[in-house]
C-alpha atoms as a PDB file:
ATOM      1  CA  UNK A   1     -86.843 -12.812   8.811  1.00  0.00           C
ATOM      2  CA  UNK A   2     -83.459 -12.448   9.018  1.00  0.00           C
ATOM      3  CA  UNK A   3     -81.542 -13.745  11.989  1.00  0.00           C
ATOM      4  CA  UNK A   4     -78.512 -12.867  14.031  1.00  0.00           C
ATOM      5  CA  UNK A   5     -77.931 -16.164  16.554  1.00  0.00           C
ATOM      6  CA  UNK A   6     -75.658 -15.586  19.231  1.00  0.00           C
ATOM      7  CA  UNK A   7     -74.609 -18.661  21.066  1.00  0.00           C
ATOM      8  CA  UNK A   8     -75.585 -21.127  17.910  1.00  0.00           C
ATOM      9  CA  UNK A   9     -72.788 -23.735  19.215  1.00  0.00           C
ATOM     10  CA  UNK A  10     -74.312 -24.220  22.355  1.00  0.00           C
ATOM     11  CA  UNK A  11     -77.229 -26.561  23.709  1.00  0.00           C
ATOM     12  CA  UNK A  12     -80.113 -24.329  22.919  1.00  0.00           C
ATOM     13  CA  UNK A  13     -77.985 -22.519  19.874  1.00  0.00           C
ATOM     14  CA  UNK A  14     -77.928 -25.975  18.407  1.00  0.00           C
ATOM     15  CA  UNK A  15     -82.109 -26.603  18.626  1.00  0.00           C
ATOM     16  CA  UNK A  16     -82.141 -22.743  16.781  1.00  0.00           C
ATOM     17  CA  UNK A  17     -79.735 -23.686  14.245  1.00  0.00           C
ATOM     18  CA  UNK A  18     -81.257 -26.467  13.519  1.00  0.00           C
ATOM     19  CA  UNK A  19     -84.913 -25.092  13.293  1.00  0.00           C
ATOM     20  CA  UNK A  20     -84.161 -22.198  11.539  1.00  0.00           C
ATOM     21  CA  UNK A  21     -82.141 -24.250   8.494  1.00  0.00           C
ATOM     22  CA  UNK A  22     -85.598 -26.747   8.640  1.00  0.00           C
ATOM     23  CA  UNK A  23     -87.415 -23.445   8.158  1.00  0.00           C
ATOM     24  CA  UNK A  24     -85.298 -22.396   5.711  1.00  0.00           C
ATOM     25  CA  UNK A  25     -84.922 -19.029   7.272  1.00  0.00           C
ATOM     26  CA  UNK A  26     -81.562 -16.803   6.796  1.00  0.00           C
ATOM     27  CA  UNK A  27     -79.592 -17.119   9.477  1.00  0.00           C
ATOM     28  CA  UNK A  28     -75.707 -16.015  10.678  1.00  0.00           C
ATOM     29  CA  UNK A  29     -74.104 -17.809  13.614  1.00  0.00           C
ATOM     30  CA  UNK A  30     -70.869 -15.518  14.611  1.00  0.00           C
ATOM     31  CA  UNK A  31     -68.483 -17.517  16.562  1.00  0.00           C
ATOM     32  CA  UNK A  32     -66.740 -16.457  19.738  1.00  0.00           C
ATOM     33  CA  UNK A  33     -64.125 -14.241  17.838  1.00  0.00           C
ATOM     34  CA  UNK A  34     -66.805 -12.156  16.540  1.00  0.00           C
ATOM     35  CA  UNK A  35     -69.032 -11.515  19.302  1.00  0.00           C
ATOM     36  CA  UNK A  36     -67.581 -12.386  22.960  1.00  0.00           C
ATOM     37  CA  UNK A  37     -69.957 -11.614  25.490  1.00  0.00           C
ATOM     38  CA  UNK A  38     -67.649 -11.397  28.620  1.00  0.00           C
ATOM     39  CA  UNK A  39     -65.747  -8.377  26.610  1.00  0.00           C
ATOM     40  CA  UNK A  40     -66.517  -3.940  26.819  1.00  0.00           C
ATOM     41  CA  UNK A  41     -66.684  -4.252  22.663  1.00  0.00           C
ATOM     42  CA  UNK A  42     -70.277  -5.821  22.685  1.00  0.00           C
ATOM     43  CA  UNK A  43     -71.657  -3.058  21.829  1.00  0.00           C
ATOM     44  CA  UNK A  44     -69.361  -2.062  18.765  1.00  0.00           C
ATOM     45  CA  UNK A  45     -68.828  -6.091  17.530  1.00  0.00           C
ATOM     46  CA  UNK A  46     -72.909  -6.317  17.445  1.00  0.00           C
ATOM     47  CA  UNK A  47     -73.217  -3.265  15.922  1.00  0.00           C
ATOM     48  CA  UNK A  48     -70.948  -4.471  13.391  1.00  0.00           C
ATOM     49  CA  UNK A  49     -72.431  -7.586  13.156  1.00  0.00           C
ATOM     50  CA  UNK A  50     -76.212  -6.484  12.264  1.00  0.00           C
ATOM     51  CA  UNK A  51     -74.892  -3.827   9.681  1.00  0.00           C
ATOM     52  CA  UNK A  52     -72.688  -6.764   7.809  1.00  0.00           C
ATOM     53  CA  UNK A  53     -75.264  -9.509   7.857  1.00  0.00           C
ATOM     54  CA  UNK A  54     -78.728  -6.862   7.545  1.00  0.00           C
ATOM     55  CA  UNK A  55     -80.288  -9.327  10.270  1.00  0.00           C
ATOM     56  CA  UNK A  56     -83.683  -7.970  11.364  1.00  0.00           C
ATOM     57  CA  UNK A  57     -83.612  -9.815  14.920  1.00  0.00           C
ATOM     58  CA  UNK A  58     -80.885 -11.141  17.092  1.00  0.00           C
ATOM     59  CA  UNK A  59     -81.057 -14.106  19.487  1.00  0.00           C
ATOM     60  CA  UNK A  60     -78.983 -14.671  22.161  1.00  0.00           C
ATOM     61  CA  UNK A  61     -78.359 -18.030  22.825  1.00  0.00           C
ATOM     62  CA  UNK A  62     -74.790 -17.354  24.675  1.00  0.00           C
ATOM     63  CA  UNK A  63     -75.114 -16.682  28.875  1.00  0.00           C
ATOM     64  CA  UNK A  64     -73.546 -17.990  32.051  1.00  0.00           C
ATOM     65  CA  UNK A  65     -74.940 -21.030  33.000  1.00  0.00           C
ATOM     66  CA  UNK A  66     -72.960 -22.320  35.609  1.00  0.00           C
ATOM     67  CA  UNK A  67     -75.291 -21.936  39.051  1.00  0.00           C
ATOM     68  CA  UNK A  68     -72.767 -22.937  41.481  1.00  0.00           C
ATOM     69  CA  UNK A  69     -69.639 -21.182  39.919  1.00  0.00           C
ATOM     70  CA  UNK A  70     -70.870 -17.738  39.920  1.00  0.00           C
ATOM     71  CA  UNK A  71     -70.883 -18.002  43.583  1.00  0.00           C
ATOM     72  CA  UNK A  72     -67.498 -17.155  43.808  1.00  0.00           C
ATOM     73  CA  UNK A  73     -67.465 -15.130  40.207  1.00  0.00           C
ATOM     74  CA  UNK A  74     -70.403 -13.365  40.578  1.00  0.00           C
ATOM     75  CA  UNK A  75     -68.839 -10.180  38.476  1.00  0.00           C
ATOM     76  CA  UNK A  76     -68.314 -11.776  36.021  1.00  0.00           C
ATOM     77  CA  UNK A  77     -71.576 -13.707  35.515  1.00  0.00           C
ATOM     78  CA  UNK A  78     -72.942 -10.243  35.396  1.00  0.00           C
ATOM     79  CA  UNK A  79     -70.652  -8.878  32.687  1.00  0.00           C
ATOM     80  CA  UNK A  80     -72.262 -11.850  30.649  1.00  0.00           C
ATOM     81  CA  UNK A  81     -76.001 -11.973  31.685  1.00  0.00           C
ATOM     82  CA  UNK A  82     -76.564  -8.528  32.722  1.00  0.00           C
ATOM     83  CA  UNK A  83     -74.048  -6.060  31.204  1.00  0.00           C
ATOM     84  CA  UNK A  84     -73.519  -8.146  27.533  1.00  0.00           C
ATOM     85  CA  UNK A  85     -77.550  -8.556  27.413  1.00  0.00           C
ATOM     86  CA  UNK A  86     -77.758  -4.536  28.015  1.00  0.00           C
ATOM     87  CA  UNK A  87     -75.208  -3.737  25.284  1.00  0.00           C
ATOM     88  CA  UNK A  88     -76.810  -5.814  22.979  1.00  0.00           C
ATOM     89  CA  UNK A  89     -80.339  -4.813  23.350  1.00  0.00           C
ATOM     90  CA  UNK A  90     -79.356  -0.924  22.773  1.00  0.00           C
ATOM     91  CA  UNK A  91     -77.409  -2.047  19.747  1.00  0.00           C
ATOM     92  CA  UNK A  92     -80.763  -3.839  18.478  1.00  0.00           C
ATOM     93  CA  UNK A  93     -82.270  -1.050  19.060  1.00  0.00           C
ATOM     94  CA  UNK A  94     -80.267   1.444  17.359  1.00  0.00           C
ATOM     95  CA  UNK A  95     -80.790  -0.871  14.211  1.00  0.00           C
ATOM     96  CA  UNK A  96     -84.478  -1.075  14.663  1.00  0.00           C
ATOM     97  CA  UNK A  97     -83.473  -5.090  14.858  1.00  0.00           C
ATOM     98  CA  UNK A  98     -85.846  -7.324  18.124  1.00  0.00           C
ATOM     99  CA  UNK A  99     -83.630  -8.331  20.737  1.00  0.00           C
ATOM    100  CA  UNK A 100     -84.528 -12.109  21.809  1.00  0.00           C
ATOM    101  CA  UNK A 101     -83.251 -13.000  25.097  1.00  0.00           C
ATOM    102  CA  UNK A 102     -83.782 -15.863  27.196  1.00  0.00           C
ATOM    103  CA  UNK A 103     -83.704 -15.982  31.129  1.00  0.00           C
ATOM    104  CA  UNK A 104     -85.061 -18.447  34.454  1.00  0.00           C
ATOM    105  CA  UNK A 105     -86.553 -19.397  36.914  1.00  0.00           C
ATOM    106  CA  UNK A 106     -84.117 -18.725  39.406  1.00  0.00           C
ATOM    107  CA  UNK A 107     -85.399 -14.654  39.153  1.00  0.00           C
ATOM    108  CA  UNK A 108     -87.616 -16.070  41.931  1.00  0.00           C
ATOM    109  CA  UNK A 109     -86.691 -16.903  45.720  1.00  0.00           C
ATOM    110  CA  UNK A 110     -89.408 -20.172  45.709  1.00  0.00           C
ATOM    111  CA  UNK A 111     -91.525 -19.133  48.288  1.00  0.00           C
ATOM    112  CA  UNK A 112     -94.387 -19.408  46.279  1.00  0.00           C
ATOM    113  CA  UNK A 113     -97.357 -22.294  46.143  1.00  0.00           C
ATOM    114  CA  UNK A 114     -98.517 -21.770  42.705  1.00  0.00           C
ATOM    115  CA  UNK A 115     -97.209 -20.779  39.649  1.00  0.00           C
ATOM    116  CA  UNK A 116     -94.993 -17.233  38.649  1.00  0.00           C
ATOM    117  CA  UNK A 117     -96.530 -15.292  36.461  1.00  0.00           C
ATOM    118  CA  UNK A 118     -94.447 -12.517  34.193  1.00  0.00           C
ATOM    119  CA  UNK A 119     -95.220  -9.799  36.436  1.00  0.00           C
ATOM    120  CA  UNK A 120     -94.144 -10.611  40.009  1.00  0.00           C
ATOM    121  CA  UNK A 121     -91.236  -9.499  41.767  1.00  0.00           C
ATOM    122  CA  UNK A 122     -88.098 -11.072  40.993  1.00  0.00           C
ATOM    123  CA  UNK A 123     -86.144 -11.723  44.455  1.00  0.00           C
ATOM    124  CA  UNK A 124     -83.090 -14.193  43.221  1.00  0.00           C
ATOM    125  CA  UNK A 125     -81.557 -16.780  45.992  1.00  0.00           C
ATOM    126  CA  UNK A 126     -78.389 -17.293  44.613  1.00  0.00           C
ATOM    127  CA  UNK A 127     -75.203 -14.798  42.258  1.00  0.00           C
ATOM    128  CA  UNK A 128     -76.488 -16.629  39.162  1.00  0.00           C
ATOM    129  CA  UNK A 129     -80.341 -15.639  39.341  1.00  0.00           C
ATOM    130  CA  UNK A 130     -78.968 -12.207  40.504  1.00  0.00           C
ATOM    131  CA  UNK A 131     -76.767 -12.182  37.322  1.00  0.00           C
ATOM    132  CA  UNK A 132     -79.924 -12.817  35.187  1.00  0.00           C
ATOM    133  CA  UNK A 133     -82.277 -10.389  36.618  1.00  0.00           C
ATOM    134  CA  UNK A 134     -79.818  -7.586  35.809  1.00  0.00           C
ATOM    135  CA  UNK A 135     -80.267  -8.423  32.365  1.00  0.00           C
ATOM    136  CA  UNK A 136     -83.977  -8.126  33.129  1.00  0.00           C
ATOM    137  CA  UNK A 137     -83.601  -5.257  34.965  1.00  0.00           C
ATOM    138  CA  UNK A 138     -81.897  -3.534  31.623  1.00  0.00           C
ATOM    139  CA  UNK A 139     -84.251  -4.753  29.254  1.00  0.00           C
ATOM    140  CA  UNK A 140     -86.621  -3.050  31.402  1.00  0.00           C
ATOM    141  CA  UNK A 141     -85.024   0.598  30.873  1.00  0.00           C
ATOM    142  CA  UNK A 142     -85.959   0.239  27.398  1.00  0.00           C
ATOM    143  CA  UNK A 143     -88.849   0.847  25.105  1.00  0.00           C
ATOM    144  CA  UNK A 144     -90.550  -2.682  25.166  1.00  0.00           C
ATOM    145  CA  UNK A 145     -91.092  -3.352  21.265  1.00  0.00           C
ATOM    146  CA  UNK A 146     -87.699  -3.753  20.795  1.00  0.00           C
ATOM    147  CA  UNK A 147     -87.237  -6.589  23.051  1.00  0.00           C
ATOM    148  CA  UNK A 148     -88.434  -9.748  23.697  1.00  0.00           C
ATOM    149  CA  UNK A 149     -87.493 -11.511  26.958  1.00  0.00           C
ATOM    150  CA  UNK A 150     -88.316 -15.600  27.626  1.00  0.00           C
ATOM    151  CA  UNK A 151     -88.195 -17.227  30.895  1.00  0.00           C
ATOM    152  CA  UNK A 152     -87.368 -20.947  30.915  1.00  0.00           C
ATOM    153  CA  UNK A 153     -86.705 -23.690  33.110  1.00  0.00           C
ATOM    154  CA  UNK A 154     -84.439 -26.957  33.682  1.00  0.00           C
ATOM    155  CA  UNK A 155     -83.391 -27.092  29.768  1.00  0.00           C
ATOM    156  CA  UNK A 156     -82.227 -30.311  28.030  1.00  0.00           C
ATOM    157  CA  UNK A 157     -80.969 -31.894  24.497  1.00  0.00           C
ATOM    158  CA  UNK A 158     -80.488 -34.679  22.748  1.00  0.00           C
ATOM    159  CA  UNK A 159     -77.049 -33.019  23.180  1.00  0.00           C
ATOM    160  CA  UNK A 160     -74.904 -30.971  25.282  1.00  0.00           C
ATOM    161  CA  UNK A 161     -74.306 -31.370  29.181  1.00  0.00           C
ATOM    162  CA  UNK A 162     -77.757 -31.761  30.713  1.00  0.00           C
ATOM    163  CA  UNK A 163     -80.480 -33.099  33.228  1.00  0.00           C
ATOM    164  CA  UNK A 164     -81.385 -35.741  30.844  1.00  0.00           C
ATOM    165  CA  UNK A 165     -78.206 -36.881  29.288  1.00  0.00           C
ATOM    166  CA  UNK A 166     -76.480 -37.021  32.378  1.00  0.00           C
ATOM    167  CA  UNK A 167     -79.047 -39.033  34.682  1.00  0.00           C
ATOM    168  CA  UNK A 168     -79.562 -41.481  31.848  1.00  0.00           C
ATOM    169  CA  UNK A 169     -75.846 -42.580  31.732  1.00  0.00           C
ATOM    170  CA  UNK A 170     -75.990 -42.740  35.267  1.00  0.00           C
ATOM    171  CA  UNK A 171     -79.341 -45.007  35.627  1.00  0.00           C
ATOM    172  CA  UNK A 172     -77.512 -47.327  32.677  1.00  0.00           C
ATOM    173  CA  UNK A 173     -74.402 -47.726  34.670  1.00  0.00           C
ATOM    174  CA  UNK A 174     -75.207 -47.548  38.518  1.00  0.00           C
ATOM    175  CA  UNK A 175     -77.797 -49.374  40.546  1.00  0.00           C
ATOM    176  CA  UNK A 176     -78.935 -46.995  42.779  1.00  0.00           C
ATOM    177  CA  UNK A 177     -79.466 -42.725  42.437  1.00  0.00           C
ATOM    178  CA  UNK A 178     -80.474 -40.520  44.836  1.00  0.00           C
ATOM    179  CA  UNK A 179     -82.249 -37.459  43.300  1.00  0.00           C
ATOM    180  CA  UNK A 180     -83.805 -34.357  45.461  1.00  0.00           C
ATOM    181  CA  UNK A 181     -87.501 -34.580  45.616  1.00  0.00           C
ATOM    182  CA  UNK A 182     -87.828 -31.003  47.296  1.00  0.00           C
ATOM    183  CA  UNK A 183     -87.383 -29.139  43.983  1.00  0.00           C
ATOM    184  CA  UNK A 184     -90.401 -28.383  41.900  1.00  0.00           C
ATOM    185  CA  UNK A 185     -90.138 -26.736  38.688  1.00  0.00           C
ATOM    186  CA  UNK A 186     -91.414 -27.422  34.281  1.00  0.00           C
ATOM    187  CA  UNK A 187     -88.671 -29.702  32.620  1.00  0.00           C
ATOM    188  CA  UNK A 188     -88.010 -27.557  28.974  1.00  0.00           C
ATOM    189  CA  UNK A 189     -87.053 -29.437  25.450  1.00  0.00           C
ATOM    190  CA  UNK A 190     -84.368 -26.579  23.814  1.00  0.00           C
ATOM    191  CA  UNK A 191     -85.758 -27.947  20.636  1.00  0.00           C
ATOM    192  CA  UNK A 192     -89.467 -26.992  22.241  1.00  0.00           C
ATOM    193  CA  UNK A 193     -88.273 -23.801  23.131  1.00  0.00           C
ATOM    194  CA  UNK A 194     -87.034 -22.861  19.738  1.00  0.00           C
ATOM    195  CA  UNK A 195     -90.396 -23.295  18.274  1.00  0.00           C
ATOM    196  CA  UNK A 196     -92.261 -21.642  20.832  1.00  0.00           C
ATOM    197  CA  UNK A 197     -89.615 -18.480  20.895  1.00  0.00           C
ATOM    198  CA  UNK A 198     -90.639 -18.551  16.722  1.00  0.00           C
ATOM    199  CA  UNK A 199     -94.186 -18.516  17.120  1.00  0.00           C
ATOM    200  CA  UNK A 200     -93.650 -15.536  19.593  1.00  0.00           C
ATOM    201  CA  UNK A 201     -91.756 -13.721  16.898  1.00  0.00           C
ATOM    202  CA  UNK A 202     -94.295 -14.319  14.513  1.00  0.00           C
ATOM    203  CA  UNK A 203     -96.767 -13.493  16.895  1.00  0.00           C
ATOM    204  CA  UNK A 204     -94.990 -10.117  17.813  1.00  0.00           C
ATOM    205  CA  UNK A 205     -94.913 -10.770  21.328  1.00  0.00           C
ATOM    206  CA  UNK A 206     -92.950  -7.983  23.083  1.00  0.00           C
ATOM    207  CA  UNK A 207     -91.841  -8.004  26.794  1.00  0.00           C
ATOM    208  CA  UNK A 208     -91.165 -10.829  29.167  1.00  0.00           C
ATOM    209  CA  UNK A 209     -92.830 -14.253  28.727  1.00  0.00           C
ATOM    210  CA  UNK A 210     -92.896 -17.808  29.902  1.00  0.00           C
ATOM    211  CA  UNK A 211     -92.268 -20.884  28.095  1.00  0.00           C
ATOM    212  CA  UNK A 212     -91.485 -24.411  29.341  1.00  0.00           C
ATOM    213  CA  UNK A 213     -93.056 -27.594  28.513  1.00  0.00           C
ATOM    214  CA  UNK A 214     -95.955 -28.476  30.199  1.00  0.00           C
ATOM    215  CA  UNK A 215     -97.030 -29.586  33.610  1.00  0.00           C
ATOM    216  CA  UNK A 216     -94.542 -29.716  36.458  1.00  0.00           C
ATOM    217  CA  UNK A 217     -92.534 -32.545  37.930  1.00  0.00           C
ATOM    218  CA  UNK A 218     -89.270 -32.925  40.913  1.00  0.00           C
ATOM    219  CA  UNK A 219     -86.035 -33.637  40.148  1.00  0.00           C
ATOM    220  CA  UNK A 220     -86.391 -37.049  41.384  1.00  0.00           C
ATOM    221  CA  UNK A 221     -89.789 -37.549  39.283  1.00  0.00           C
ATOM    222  CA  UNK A 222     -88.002 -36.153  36.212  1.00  0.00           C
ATOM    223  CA  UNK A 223     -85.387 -38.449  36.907  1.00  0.00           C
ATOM    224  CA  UNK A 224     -87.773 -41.371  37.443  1.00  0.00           C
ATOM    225  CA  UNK A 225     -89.076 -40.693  33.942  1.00  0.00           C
ATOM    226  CA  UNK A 226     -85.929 -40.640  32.408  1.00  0.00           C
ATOM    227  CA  UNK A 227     -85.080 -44.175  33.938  1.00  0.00           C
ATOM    228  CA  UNK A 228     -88.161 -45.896  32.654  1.00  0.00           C
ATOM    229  CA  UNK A 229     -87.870 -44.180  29.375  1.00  0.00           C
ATOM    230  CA  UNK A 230     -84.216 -45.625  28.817  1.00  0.00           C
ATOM    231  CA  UNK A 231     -85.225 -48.858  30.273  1.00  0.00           C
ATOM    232  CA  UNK A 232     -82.450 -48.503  32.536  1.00  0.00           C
ATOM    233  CA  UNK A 233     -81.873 -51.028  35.357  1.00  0.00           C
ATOM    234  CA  UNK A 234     -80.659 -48.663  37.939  1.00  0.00           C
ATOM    235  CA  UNK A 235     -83.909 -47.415  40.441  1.00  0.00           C
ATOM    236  CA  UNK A 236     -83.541 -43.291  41.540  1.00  0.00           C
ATOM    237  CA  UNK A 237     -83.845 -42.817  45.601  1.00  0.00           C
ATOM    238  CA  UNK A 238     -85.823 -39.872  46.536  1.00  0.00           C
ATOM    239  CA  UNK A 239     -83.772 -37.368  49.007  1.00  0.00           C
ATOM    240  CA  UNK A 240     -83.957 -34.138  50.016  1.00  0.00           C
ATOM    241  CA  UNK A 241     -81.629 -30.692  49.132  1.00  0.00           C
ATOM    242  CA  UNK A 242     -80.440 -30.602  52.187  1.00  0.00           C
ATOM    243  CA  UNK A 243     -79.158 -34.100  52.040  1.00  0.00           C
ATOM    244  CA  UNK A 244     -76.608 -33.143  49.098  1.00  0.00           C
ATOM    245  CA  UNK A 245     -76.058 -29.441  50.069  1.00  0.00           C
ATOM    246  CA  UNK A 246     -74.194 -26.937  46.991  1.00  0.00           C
ATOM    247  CA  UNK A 247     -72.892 -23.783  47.101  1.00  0.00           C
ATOM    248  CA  UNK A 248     -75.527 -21.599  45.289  1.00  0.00           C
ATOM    249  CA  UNK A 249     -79.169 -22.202  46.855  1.00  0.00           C
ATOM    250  CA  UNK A 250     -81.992 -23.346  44.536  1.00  0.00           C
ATOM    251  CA  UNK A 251     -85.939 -21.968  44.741  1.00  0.00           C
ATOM    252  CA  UNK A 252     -87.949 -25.161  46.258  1.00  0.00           C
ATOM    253  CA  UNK A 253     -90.606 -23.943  43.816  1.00  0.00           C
ATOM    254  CA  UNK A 254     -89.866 -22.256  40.620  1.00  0.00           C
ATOM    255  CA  UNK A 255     -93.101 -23.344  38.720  1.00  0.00           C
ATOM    256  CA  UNK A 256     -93.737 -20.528  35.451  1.00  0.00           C
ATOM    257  CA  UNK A 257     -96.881 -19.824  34.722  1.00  0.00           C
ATOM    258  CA  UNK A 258     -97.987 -20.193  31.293  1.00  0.00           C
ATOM    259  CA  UNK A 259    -101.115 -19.051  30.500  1.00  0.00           C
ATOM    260  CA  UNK A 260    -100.252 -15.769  28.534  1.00  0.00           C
ATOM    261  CA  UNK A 261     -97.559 -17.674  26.643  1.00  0.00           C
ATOM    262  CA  UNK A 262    -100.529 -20.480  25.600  1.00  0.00           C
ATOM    263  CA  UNK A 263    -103.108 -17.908  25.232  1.00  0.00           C
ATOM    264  CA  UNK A 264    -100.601 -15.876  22.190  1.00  0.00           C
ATOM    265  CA  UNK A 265     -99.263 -19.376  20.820  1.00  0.00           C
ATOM    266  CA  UNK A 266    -101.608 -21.962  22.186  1.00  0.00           C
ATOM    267  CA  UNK A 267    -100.841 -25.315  24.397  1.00  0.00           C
ATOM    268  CA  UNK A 268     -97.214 -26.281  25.354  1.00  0.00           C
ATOM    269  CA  UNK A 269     -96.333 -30.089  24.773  1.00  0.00           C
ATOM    270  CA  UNK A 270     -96.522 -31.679  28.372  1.00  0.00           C
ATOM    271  CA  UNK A 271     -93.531 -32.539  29.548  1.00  0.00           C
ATOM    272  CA  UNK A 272     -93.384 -36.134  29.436  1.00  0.00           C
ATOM    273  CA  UNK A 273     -94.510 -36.319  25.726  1.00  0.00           C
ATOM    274  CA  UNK A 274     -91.256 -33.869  24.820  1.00  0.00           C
ATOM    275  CA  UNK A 275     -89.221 -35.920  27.019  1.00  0.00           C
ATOM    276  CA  UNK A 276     -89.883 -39.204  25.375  1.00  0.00           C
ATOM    277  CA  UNK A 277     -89.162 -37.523  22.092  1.00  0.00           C
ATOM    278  CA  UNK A 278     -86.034 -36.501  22.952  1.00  0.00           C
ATOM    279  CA  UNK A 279     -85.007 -39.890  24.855  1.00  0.00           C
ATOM    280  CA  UNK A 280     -85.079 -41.486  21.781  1.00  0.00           C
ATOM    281  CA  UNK A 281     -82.329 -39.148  19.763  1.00  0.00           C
ATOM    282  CA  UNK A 282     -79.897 -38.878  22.807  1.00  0.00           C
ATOM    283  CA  UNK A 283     -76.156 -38.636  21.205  1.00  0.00           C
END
């Protein structure tokens, strides 16, 4: 295994880099001047890229994250999650090298009342879940084996701007948070992720998959957790979505199913159990 890891400076880049160098598996991290997603050269700088370094599979790591903010820049949270992800899946595939992609929950409108599974219809609330299923959507126009798609959900670190870092400063310096409790979804370790995204390799799984941590939880319950876990003084409020409204709308229920993940690369760590693992590296 040889591995091209676009995105290795980020939050889940970081978890890769990291796992990969445990692993002691070859690995090239191309910074920004290399390989910038929100450019037309893509195609040619990946191209490039895979030819200098011989990598046999790419991971891409880098994507538009900002919910809110591709409200009003829709375009070009596309060029990045749909347009980039095309370009560099049909320069994978030129090379005969797997394209590893990651996307979200936010494919789906929340309407549901139990969990998504890989197959059903993505219908996107918001510019930023649009954004994502275009990169679905191109993936999709291509022969599946040379591709390899993972949906995730509500992604944290040790590191990096997240869920978890941010609510525990918060619960250690305030005495009182109010966190919506209308928002169901898995809480996902990047570090959990990594592994599970290498067993799939291994595994050859092809296609679109699912894989979060285990069992589901609120924002308000996550944040609970968090609290008790940092023995923080400060108690979280329960409130509603409506009660702190945003720009970009957000699925009430965006639950992934997991069962053909767990069936290819067997149980995912329950939630709570990666959480506390985490909570006690914070940075």
């Amino acid at each position: 295994m040889n591995v091209l890891l676009i995105g290795g400076t980020g939050m889940l880049g970081r978890a890769f880099r990291e796992e990969l160098t445990r692993r002691q598996i070859t690995f090239t991290a191309p910074g920004r001047d290399r390989i910038d997603l929100s450019s037309s050269q893509v195609a040619t700088s990946t191209a490039a890229l895979l030819q200098e370094t011989r990598s046999d599979i790419l991971i891409n790591c880098a994507a538009w994250t900002d919910v809110d903010g591709a409200e009003t820049q829709e375009p070009a949270a596309t060029r990045i999650n749909g347009d980039a992800v095309r370009d560099l899946a049909h320069a994978c595939a030129a090379h005969r090298a797997l394209f590893v992609n990651f996307g979200t929950d936010y494919v789906f409108s929340g309407i549901a009342t139990k969990p998504y599974t890989t197959t059903q219809p993505r219908e996107p609330l918001n510019a930023y879940g649009r954004s994502k299923a275009a990169g679905e959507a191109a993936l999709e126009t291509l022969d599946a084996n040379h591709w390899l798609h993972i949906r995730t959900s509500w992604l944290y670190a040790p590191w990096g701007k997240n869920f978890v870092r941010t609510m525990r400063t918060l619960l250690l310096t305030k005495p009182t948070l109010k966190v919506v409790n209308d928002q169901r979804g898995r809480p996902t370790s990047s570090e959990h992720l990594a592994t599970t995204t290498l067993a799939l390799i291994t595994n050859k799984s092809r296609g679109i998959q699912h894989a979060t941590d285990a069992g589901e939880s609120t924002w308000f319950e996550f944040a609970q957790e968090i609290g008790r876990l940092a023995n923080a003084k400060g108690t979280v409020e329960p409130c509603t979505t409506a009660d702190f409204p945003r720009p970009a709308k957000r699925p009430a229920y965006s639950v992934l199913d997991l069962s053909h993940t767990e069936k290819l690369v067997g149980p995912m760590t329950p939630w709570r159990e990666a959480l506390a693992n985490v909570m006690g590296r914070i940075e």
